[in-house]
C-alpha atoms as a PDB file:
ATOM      1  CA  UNK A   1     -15.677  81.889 -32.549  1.00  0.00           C
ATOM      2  CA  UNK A   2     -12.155  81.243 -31.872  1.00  0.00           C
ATOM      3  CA  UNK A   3      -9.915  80.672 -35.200  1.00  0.00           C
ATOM      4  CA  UNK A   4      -6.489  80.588 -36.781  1.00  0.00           C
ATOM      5  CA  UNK A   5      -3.505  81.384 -34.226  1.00  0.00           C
ATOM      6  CA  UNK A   6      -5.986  82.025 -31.209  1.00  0.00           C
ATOM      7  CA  UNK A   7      -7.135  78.943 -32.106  1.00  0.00           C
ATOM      8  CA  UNK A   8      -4.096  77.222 -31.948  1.00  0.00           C
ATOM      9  CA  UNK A   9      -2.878  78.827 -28.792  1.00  0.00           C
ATOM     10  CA  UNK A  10      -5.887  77.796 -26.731  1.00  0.00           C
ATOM     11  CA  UNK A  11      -5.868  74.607 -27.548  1.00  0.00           C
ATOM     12  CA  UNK A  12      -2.721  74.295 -26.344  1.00  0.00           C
ATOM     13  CA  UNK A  13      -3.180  76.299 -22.916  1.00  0.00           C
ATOM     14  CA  UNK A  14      -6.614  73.686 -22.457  1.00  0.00           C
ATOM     15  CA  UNK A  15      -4.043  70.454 -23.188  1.00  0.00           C
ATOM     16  CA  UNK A  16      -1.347  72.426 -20.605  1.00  0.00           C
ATOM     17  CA  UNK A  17      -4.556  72.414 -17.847  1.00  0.00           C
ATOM     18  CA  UNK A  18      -4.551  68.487 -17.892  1.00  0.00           C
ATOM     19  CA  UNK A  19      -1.112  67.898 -18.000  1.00  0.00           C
ATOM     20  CA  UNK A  20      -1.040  70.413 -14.593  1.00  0.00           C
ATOM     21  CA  UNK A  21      -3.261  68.335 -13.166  1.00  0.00           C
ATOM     22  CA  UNK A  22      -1.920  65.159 -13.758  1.00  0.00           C
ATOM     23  CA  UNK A  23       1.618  66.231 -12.724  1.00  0.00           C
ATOM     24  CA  UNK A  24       0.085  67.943  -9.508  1.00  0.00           C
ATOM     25  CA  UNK A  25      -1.614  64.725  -8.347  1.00  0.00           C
ATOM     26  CA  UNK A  26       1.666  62.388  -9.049  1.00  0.00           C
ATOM     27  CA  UNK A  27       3.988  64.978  -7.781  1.00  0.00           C
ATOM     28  CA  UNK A  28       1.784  66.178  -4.902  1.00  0.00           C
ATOM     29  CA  UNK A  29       1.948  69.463  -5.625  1.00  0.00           C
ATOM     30  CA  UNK A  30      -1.388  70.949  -4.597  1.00  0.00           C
ATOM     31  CA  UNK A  31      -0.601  74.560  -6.205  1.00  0.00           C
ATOM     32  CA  UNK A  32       0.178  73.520  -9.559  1.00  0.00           C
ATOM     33  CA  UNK A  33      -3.247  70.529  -9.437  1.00  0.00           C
ATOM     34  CA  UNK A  34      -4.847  73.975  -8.182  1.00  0.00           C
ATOM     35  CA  UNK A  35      -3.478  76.414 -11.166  1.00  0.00           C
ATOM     36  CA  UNK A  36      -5.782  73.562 -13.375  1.00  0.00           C
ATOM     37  CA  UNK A  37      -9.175  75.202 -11.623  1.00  0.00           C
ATOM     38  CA  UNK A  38     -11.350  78.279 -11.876  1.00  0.00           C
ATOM     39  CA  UNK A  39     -11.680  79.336  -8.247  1.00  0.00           C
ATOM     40  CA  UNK A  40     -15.481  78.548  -8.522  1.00  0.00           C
ATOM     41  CA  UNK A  41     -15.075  75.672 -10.290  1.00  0.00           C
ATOM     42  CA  UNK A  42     -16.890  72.413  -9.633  1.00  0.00           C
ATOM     43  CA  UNK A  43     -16.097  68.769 -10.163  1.00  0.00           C
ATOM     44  CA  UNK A  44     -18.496  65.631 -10.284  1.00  0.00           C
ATOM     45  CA  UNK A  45     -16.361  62.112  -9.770  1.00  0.00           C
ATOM     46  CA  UNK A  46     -19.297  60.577  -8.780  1.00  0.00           C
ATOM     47  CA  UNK A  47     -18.032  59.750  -4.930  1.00  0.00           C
ATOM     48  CA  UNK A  48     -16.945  63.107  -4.838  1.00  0.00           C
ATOM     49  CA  UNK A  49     -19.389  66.244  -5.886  1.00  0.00           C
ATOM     50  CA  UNK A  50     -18.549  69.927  -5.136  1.00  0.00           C
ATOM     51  CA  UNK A  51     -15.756  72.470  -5.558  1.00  0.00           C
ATOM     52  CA  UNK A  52     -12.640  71.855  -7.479  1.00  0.00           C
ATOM     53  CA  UNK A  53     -10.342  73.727  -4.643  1.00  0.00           C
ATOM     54  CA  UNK A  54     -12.050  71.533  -1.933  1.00  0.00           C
ATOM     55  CA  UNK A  55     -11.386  68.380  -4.336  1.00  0.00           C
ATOM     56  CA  UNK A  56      -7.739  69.062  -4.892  1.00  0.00           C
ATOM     57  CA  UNK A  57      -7.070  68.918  -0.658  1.00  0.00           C
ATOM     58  CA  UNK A  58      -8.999  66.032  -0.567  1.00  0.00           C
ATOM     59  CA  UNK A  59      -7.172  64.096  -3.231  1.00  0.00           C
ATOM     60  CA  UNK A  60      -3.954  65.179  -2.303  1.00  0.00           C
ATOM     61  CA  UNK A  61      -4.874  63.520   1.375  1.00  0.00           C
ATOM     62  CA  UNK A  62      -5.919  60.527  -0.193  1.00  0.00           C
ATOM     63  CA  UNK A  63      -2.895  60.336  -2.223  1.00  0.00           C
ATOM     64  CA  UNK A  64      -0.444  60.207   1.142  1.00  0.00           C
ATOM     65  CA  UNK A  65      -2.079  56.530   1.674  1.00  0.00           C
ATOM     66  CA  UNK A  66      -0.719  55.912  -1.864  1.00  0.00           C
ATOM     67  CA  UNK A  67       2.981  54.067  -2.544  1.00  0.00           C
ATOM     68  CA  UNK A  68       2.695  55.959  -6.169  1.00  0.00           C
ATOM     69  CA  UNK A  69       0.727  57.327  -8.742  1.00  0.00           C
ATOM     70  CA  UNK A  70       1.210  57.783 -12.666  1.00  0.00           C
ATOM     71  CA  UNK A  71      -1.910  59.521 -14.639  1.00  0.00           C
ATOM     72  CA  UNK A  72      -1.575  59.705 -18.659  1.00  0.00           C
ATOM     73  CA  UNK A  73      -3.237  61.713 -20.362  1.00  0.00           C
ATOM     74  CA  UNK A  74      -4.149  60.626 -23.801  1.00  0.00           C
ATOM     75  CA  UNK A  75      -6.475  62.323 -27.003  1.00  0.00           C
ATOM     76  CA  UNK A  76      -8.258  65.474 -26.375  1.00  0.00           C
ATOM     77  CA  UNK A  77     -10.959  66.454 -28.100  1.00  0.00           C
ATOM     78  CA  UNK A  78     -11.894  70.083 -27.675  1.00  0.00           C
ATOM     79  CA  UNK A  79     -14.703  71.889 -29.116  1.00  0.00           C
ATOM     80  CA  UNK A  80     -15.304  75.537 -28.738  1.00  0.00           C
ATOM     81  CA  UNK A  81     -18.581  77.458 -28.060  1.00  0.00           C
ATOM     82  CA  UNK A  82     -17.810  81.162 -28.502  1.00  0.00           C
ATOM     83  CA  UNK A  83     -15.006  83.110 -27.780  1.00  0.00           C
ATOM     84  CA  UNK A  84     -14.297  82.001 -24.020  1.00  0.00           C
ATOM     85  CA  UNK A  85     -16.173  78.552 -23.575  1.00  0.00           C
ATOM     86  CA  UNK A  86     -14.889  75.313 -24.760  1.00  0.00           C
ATOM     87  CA  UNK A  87     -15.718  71.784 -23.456  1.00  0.00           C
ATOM     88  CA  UNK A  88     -13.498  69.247 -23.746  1.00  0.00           C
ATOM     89  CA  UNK A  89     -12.758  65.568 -23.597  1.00  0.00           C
ATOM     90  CA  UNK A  90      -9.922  63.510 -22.042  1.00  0.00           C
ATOM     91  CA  UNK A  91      -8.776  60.514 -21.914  1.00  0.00           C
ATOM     92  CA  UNK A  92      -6.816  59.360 -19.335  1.00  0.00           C
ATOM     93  CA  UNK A  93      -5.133  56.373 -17.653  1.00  0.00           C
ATOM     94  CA  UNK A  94      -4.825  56.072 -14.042  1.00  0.00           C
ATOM     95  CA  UNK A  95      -2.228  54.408 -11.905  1.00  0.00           C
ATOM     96  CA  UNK A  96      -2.293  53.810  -8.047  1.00  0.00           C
ATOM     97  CA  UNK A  97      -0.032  51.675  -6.030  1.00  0.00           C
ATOM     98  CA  UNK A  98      -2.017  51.140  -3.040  1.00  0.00           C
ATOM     99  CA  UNK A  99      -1.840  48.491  -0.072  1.00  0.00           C
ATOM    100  CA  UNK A 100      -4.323  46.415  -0.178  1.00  0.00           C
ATOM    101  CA  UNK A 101      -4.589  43.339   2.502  1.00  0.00           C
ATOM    102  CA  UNK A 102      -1.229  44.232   3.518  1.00  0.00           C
ATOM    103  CA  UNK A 103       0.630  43.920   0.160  1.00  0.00           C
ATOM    104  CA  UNK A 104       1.465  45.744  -2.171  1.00  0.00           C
ATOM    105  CA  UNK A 105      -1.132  46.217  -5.461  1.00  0.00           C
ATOM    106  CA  UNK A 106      -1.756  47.998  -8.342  1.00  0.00           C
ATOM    107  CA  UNK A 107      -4.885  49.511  -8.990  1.00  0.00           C
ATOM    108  CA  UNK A 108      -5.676  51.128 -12.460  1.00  0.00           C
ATOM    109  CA  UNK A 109      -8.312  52.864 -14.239  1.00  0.00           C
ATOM    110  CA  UNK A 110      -9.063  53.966 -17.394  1.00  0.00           C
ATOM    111  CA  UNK A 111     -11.218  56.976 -18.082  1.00  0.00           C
ATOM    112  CA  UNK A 112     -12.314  60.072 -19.741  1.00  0.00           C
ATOM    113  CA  UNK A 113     -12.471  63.902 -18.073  1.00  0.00           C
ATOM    114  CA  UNK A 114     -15.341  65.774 -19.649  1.00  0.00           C
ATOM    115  CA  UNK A 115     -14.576  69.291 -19.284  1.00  0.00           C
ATOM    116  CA  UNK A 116     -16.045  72.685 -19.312  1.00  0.00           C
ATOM    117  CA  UNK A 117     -13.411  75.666 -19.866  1.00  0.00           C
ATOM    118  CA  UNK A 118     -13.756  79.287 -19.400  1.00  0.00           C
ATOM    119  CA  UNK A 119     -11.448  81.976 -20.758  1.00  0.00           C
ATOM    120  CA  UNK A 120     -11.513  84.845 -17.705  1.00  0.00           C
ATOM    121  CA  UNK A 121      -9.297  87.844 -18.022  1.00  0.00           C
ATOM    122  CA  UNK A 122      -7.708  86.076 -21.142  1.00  0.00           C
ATOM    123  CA  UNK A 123      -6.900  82.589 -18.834  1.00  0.00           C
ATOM    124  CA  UNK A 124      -8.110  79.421 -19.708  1.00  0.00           C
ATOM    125  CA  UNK A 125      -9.192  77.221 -16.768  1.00  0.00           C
ATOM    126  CA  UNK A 126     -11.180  74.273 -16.199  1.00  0.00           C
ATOM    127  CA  UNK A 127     -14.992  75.569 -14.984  1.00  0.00           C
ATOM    128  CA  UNK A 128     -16.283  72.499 -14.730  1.00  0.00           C
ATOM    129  CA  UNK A 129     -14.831  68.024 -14.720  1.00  0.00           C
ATOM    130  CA  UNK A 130     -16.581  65.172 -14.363  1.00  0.00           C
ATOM    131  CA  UNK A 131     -14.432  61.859 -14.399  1.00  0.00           C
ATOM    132  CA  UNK A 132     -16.688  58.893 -16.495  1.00  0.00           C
ATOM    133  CA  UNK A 133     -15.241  56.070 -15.679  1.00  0.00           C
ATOM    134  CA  UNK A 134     -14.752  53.156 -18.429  1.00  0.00           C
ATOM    135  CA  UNK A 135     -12.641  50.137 -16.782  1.00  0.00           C
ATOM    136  CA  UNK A 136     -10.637  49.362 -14.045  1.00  0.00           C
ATOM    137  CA  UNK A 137      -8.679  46.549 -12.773  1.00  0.00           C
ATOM    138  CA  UNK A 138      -6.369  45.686  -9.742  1.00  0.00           C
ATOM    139  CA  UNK A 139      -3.226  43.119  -9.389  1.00  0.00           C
ATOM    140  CA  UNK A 140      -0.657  42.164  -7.089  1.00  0.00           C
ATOM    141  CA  UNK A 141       2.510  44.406  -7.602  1.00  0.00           C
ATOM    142  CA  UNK A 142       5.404  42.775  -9.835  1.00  0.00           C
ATOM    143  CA  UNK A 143       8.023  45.673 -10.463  1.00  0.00           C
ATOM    144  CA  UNK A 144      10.615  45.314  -7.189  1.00  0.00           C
ATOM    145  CA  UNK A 145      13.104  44.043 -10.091  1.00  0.00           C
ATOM    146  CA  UNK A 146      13.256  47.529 -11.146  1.00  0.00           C
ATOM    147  CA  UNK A 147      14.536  48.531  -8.231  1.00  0.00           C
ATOM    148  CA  UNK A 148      16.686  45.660  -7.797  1.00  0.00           C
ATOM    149  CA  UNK A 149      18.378  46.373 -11.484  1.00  0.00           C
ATOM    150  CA  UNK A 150      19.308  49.794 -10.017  1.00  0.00           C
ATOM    151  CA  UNK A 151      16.833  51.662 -12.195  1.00  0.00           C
ATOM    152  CA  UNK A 152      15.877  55.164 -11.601  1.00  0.00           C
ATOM    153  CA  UNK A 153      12.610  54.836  -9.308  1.00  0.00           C
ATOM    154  CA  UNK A 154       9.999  57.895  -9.299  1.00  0.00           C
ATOM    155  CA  UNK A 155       9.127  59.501  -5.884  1.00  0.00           C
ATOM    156  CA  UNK A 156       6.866  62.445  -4.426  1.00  0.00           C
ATOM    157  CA  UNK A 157       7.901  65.953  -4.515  1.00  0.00           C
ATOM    158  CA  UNK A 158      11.385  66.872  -4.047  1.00  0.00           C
ATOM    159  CA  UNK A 159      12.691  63.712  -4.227  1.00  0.00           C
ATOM    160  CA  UNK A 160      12.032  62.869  -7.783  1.00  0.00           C
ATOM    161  CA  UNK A 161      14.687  63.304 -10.078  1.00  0.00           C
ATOM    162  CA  UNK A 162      12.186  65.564 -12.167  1.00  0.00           C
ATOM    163  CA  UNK A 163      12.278  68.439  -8.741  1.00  0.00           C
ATOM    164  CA  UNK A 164      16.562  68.147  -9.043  1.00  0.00           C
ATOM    165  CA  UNK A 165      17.422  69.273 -12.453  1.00  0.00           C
ATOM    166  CA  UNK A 166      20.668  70.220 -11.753  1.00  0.00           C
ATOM    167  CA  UNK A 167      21.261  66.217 -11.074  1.00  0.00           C
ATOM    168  CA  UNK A 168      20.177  66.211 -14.999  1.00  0.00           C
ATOM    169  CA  UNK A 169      23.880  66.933 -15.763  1.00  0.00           C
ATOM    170  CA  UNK A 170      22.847  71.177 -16.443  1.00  0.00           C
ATOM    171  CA  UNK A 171      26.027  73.149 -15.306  1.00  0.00           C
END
């Protein structure tokens, strides 16, 4: 069983796996939403069934018909079985700006990522998610008075201010 330090460290390279996701999906950066999965691994989102590589391409597609996307990740429960299998639970909150009817609308769903991880060659990875699906709700965007204020608006990729740290004032 894994205990003290090892422990400790695990846990926190399992948390880091989510948090790659979620930033590869809202960043569309395929790699890193990749570097999440076991090569093998599998997925089950109910509308979607099969490998995790095949799932990542596929999402990232979908995600080009998106204005913007913002997935938290909350609690994480993680519970280990041996050495070098762990399953896991995660919450998470989902955010899509999609058109819808022509306008623009906010679509967002709350939800839970039960995991399986395997420890191969001393790397944690996901083996195994299934998305369970809790609530979900959609309404007419009502932020464009960010924008207006002048605030400091999230994009894709390269154009975020998160891809151009040396506009973070680092000389």
């Amino acid at each position: 069983m894994v205990a003290g330090l090892e422990r400790l460290l695990a846990k926190d390279a399992i948390r880091d796996l989510s948090t790659a996701y979620a930033r590869g999906l809202d960043r569309w950066d395929a790699a890193l939403m990749r570097s999440a999965f076991h090569a093998d691994a599998t997925v089950d989102y109910g509308f979607y069934q099969g490998s995790a590589l095949a799932f990542v391409d596929w999402a990232q597609d979908l995600l080009k018909t998106h204005r913007a996307n913002q997935h938290m990740m909350g609690q994480v429960a993680i519970d280990f079985d041996g050495e070098d299998r762990a399953f896991g639970e995660v919450y998470m909150f989902a955010y899509h700006r999609v058109i819808e009817g022509g306008a623009e609308t906010d679509m967002i769903i709350a939800g839970r990522y039960a995991d399986r991880y395997d420890r191969r060659d001393g790397v944690w990875r996901i083996a195994h998610r299934a998305e369970i699906i809790d609530w979900g709700s959609t309404a007419p965007a009502s932020d464009g008075f960010l924008a207006a204020l002048g605030g400091i608006m999230g994009a894709r990729g390269e154009a975020d201010l998160t891809s151009r740290r040396g506009a973070l004032g680092l000389h």
